[in-house]
PDB file of N, CA and C in Angstrom:
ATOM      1  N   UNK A   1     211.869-134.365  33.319  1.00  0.00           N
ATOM      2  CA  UNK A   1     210.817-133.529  33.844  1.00  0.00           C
ATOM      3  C   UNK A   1     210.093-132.887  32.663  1.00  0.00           C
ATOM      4  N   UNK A   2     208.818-133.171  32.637  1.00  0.00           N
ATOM      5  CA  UNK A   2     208.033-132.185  31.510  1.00  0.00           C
ATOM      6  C   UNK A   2     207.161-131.046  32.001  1.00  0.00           C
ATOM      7  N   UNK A   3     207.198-129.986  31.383  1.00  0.00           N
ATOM      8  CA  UNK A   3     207.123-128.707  31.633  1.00  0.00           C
ATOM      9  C   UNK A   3     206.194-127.804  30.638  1.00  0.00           C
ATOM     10  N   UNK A   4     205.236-127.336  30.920  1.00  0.00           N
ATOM     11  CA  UNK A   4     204.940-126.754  30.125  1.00  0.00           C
ATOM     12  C   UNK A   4     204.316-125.075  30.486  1.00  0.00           C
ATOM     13  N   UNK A   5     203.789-124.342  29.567  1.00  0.00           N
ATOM     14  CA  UNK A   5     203.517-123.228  29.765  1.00  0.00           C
ATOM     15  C   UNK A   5     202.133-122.520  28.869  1.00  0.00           C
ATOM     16  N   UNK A   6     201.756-121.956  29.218  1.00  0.00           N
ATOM     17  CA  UNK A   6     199.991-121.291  28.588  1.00  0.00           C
ATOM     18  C   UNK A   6     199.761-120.277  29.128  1.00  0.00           C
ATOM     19  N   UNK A   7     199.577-119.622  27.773  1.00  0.00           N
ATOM     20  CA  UNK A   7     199.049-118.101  27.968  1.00  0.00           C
ATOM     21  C   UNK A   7     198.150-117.833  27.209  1.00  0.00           C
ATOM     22  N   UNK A   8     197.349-116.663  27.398  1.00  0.00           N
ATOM     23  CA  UNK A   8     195.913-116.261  26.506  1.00  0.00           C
ATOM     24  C   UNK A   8     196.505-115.849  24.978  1.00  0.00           C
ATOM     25  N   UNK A   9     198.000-115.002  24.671  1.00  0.00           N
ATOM     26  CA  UNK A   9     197.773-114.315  23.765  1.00  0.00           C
ATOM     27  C   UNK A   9     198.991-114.581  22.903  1.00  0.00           C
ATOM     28  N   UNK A  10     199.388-113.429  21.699  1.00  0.00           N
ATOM     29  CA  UNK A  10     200.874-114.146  21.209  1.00  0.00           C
ATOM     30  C   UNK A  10     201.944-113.410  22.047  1.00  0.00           C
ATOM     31  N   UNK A  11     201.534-111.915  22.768  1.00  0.00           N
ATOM     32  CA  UNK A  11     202.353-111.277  23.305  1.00  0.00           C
ATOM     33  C   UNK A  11     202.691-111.464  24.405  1.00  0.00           C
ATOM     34  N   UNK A  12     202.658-112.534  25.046  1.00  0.00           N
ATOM     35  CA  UNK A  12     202.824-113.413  26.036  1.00  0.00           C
ATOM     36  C   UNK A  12     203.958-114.569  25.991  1.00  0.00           C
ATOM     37  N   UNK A  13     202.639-115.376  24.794  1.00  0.00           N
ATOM     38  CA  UNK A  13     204.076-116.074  24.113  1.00  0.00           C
ATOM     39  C   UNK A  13     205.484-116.056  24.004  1.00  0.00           C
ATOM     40  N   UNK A  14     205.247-114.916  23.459  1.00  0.00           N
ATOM     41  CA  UNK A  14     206.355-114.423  22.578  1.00  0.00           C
ATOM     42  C   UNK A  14     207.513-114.087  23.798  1.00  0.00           C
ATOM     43  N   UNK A  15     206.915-113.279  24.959  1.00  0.00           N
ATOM     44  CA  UNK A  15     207.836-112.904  25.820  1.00  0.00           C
ATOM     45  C   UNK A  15     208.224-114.025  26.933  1.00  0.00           C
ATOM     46  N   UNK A  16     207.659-115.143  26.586  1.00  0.00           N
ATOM     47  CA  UNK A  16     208.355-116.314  27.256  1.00  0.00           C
ATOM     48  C   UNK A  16     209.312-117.033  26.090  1.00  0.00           C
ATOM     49  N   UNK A  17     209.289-116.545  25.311  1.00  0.00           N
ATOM     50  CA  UNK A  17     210.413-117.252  24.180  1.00  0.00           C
ATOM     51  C   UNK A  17     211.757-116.495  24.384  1.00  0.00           C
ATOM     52  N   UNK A  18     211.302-115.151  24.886  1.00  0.00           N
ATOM     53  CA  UNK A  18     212.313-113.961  24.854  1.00  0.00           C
ATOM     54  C   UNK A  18     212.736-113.799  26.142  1.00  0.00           C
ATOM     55  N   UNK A  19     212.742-114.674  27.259  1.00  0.00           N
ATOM     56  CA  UNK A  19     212.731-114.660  28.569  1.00  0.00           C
ATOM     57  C   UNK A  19     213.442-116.365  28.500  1.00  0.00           C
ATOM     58  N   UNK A  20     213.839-116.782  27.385  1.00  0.00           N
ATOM     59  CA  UNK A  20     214.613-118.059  27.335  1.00  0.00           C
ATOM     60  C   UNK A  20     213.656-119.252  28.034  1.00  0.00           C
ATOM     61  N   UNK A  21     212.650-119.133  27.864  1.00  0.00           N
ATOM     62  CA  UNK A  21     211.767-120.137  28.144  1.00  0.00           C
ATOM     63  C   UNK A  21     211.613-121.950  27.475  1.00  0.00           C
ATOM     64  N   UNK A  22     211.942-121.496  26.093  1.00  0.00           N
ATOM     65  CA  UNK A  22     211.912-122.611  25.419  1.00  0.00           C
ATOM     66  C   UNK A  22     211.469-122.230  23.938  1.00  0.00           C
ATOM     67  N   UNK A  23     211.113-123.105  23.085  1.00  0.00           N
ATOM     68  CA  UNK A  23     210.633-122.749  21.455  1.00  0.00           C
ATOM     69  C   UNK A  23     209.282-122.586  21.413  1.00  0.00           C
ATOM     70  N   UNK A  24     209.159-121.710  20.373  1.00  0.00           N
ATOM     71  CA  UNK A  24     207.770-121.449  20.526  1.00  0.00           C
ATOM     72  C   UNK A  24     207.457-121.531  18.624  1.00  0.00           C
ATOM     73  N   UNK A  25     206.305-121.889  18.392  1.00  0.00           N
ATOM     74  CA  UNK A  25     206.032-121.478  17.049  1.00  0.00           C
ATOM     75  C   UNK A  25     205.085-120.569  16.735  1.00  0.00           C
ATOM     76  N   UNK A  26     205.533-119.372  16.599  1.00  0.00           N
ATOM     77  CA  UNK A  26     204.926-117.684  16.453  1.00  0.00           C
ATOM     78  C   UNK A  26     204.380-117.665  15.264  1.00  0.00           C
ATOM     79  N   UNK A  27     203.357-116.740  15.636  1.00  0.00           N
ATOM     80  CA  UNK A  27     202.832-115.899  14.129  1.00  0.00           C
ATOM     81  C   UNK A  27     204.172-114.958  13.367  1.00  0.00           C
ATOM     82  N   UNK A  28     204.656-115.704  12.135  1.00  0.00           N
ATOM     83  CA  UNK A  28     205.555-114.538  11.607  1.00  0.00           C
ATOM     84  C   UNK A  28     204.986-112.953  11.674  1.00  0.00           C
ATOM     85  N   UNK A  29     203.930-112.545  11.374  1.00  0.00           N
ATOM     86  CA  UNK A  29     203.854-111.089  11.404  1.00  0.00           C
ATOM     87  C   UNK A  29     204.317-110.399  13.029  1.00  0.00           C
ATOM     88  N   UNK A  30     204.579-111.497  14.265  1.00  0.00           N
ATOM     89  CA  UNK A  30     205.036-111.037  15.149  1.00  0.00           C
ATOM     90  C   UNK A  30     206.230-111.011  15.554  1.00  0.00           C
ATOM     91  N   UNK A  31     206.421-112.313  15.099  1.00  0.00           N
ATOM     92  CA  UNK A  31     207.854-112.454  15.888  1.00  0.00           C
ATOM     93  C   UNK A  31     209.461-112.469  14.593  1.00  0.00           C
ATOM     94  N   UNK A  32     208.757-111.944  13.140  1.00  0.00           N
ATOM     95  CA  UNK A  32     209.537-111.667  12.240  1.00  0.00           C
ATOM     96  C   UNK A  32     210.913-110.359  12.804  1.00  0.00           C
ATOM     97  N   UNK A  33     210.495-109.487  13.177  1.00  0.00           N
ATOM     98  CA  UNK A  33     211.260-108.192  13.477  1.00  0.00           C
ATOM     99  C   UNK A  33     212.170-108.804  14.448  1.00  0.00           C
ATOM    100  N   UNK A  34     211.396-109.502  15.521  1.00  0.00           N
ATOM    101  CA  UNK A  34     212.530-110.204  16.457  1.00  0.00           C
ATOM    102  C   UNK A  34     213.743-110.638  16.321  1.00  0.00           C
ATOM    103  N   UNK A  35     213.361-111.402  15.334  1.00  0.00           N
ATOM    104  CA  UNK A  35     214.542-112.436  14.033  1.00  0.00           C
ATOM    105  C   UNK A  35     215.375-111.127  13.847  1.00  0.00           C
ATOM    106  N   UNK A  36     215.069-110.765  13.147  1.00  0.00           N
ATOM    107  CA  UNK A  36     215.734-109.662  11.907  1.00  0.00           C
ATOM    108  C   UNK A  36     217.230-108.814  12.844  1.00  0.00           C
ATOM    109  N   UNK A  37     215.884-108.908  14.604  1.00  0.00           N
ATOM    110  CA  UNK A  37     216.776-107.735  15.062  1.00  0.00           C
ATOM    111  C   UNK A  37     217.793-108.365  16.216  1.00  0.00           C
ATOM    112  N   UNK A  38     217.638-110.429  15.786  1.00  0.00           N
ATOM    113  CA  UNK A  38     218.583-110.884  16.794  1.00  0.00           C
ATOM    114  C   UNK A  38     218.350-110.930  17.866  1.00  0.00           C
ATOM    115  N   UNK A  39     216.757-110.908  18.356  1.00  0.00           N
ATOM    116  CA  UNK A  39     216.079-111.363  19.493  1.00  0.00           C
ATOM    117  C   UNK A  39     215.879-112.382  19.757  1.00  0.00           C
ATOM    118  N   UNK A  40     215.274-112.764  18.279  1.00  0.00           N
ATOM    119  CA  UNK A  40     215.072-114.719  18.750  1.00  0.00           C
ATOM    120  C   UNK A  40     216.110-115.020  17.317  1.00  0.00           C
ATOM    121  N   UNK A  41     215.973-116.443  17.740  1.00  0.00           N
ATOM    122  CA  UNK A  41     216.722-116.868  16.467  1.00  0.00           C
ATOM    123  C   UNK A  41     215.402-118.031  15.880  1.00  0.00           C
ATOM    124  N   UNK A  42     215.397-118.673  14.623  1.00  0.00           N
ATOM    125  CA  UNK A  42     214.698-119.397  13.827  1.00  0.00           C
ATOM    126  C   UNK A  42     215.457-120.564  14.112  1.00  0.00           C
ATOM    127  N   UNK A  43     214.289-121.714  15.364  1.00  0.00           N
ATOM    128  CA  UNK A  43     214.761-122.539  15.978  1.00  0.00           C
ATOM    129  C   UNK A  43     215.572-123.904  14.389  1.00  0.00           C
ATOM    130  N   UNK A  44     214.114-124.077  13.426  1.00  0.00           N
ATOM    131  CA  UNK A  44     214.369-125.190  12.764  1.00  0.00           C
ATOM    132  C   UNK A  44     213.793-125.035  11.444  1.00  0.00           C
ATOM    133  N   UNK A  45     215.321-124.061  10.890  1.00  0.00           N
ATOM    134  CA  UNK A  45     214.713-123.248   9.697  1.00  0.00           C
ATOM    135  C   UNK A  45     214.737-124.156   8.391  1.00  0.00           C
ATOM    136  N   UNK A  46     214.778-125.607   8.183  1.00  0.00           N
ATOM    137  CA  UNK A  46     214.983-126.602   7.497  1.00  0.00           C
ATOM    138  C   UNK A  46     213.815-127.307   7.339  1.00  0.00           C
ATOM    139  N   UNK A  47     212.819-126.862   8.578  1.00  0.00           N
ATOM    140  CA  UNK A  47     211.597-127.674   8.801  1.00  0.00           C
ATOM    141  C   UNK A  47     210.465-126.410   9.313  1.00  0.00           C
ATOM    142  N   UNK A  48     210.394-126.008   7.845  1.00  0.00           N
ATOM    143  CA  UNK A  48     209.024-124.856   8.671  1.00  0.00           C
ATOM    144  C   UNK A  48     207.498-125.574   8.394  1.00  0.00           C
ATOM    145  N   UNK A  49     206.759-124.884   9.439  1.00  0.00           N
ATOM    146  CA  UNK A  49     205.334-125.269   9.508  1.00  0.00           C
ATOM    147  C   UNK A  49     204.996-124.742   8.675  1.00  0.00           C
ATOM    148  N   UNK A  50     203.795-126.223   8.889  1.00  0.00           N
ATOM    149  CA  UNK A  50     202.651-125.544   7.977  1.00  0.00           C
ATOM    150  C   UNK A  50     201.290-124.883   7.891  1.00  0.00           C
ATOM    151  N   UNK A  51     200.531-124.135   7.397  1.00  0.00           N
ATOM    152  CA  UNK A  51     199.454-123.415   7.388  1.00  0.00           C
ATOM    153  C   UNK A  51     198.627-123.733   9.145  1.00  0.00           C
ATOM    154  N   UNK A  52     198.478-122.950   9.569  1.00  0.00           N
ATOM    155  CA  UNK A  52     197.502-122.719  11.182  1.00  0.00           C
ATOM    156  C   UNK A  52     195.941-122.320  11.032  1.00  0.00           C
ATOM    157  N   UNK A  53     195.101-123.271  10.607  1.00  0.00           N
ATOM    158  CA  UNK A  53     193.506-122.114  10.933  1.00  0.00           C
ATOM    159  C   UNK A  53     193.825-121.516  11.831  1.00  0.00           C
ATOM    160  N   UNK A  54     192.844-120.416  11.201  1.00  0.00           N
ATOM    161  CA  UNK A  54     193.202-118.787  12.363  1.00  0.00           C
ATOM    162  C   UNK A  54     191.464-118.469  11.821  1.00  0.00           C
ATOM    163  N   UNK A  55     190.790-118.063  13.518  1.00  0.00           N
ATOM    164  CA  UNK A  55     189.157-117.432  13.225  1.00  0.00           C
ATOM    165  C   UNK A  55     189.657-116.012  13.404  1.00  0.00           C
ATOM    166  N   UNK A  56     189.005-115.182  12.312  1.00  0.00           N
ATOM    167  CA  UNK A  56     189.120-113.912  12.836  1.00  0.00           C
ATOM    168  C   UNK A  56     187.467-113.047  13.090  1.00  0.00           C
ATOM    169  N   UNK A  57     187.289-112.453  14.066  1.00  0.00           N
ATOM    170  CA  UNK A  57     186.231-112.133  14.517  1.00  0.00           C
ATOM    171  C   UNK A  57     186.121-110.444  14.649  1.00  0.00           C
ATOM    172  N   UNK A  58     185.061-109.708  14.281  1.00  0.00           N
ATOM    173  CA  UNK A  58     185.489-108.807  13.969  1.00  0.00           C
ATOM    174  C   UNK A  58     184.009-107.696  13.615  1.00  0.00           C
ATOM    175  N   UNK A  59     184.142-106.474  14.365  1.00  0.00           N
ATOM    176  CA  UNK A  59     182.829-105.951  13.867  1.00  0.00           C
ATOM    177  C   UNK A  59     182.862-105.480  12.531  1.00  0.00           C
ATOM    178  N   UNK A  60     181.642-105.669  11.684  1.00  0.00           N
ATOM    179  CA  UNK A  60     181.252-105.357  10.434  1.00  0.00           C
ATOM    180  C   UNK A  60     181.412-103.684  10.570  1.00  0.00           C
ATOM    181  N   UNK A  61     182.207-103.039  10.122  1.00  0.00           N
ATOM    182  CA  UNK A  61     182.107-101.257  10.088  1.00  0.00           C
ATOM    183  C   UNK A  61     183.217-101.161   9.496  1.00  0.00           C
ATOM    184  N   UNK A  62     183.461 -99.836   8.118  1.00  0.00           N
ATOM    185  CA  UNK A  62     184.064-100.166   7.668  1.00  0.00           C
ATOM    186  C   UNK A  62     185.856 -99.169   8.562  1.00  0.00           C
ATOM    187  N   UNK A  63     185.472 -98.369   9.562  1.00  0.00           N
ATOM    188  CA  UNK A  63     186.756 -98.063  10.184  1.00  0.00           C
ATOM    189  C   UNK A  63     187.353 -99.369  11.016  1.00  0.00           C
ATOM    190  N   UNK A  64     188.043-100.348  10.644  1.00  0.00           N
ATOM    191  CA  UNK A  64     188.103-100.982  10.953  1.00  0.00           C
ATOM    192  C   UNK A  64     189.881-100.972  11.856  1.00  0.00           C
ATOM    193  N   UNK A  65     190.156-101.292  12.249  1.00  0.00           N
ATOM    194  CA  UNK A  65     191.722-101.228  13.237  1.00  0.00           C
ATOM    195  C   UNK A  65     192.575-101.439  12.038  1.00  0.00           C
ATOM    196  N   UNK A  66     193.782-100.803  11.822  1.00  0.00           N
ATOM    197  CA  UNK A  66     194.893-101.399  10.911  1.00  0.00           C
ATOM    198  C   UNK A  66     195.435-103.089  11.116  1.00  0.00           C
ATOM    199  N   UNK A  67     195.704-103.176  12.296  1.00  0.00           N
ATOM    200  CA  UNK A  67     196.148-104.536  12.336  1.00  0.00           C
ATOM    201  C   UNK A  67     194.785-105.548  11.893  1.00  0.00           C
ATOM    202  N   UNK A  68     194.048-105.371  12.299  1.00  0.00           N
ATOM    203  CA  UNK A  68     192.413-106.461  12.413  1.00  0.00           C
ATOM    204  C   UNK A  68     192.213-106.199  10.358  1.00  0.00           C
ATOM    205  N   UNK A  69     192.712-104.888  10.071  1.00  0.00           N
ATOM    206  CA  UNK A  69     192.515-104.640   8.494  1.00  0.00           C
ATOM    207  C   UNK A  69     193.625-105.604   7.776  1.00  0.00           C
ATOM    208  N   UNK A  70     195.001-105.281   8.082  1.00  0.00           N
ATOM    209  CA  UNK A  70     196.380-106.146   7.822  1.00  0.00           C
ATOM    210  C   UNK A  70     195.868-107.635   8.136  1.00  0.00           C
ATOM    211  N   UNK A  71     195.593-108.046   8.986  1.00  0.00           N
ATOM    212  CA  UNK A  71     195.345-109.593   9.530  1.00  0.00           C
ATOM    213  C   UNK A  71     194.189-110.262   8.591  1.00  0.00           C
ATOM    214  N   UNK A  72     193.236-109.631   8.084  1.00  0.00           N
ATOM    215  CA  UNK A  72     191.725-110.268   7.633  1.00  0.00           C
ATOM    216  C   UNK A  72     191.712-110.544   6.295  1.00  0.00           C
ATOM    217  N   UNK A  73     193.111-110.208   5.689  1.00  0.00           N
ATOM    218  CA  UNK A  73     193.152-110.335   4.359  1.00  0.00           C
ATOM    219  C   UNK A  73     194.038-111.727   4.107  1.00  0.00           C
ATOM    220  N   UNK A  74     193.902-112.138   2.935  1.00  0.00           N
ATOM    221  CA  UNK A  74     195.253-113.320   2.355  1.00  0.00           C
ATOM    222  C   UNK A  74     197.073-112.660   2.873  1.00  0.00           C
ATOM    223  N   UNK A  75     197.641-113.403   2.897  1.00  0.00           N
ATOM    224  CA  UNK A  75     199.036-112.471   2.881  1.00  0.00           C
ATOM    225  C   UNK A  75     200.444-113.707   2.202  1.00  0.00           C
ATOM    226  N   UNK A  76     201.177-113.293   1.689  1.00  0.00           N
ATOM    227  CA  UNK A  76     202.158-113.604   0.950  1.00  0.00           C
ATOM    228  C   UNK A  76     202.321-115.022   1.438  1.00  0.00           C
ATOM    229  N   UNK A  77     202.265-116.355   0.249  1.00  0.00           N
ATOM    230  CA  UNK A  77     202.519-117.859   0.778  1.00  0.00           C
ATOM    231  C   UNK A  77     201.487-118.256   2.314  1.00  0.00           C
ATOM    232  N   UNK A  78     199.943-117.622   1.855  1.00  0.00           N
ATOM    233  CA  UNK A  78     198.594-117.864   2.786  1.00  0.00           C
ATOM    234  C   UNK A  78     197.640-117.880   2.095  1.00  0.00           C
ATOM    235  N   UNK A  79     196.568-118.946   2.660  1.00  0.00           N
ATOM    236  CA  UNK A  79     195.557-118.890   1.907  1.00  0.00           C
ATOM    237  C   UNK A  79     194.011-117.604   2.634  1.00  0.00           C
ATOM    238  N   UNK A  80     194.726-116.746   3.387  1.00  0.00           N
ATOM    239  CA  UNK A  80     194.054-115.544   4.453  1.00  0.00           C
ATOM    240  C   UNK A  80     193.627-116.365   5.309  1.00  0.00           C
ATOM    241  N   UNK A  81     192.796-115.783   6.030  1.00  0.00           N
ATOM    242  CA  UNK A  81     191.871-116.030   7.441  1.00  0.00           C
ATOM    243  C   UNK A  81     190.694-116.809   7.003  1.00  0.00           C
ATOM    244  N   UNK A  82     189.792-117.319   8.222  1.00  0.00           N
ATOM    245  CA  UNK A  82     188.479-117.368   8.137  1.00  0.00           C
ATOM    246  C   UNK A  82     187.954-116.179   8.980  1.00  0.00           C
ATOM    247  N   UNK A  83     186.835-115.750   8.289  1.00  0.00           N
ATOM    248  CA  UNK A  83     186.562-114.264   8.992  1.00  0.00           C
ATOM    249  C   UNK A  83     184.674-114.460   9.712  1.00  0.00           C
ATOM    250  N   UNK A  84     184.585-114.202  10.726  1.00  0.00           N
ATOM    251  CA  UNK A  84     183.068-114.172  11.288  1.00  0.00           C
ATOM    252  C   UNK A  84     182.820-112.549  11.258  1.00  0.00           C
ATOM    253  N   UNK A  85     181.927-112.062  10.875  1.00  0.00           N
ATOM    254  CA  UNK A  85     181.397-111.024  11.362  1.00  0.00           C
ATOM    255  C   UNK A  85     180.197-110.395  12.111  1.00  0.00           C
ATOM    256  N   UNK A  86     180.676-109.551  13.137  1.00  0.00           N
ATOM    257  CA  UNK A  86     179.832-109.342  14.028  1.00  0.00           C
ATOM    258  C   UNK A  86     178.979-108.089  13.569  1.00  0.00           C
ATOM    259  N   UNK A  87     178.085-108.058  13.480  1.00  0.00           N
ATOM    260  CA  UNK A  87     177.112-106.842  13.246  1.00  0.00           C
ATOM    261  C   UNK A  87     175.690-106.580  13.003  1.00  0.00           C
TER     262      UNK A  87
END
């Protein structure tokens, strides 16, 4: 039987991974703490993925959200986002 599942967001995702749904391949900045805290486990830690385009969209101002600020930059073993701006 094949089965599948779709949702709009990662926090969705994520809570069908955490609801024993099946494997999922998460954004580490989300589902890292999970790991750490023995929520999920790291299905196939021998075989990690590789790099995901990610659009990030975003109004031009400079108070910008912490996470949308954290997310829009490069981050450790990434080459950052692609960024559109709205303004």
């Amino acid at each position: 039987m094949s089965v599948s599942m779709r949702v709009g967001n990662a926090e969705h995702y994520i809570a069908c991974a955490l609801a024993g749904l099946g494997l999922i391949q998460g954004p580490a900045c989300d589902v890292r703490h999970r790991v750490e805290a023995g929520d999920l486990v790291e299905g196939l830690p021998d075989h990690p993925s590789g790099p995901m385009a990610v659009a990030l969209v975003a109004p031009d101002r400079p108070s910008l959200v912490p996470t949308v600020a954290a997310c829009s930059g490069p981050s450790e073993g990434s080459a950052g986002f692609a960024a559109a701006v709205i303004g």
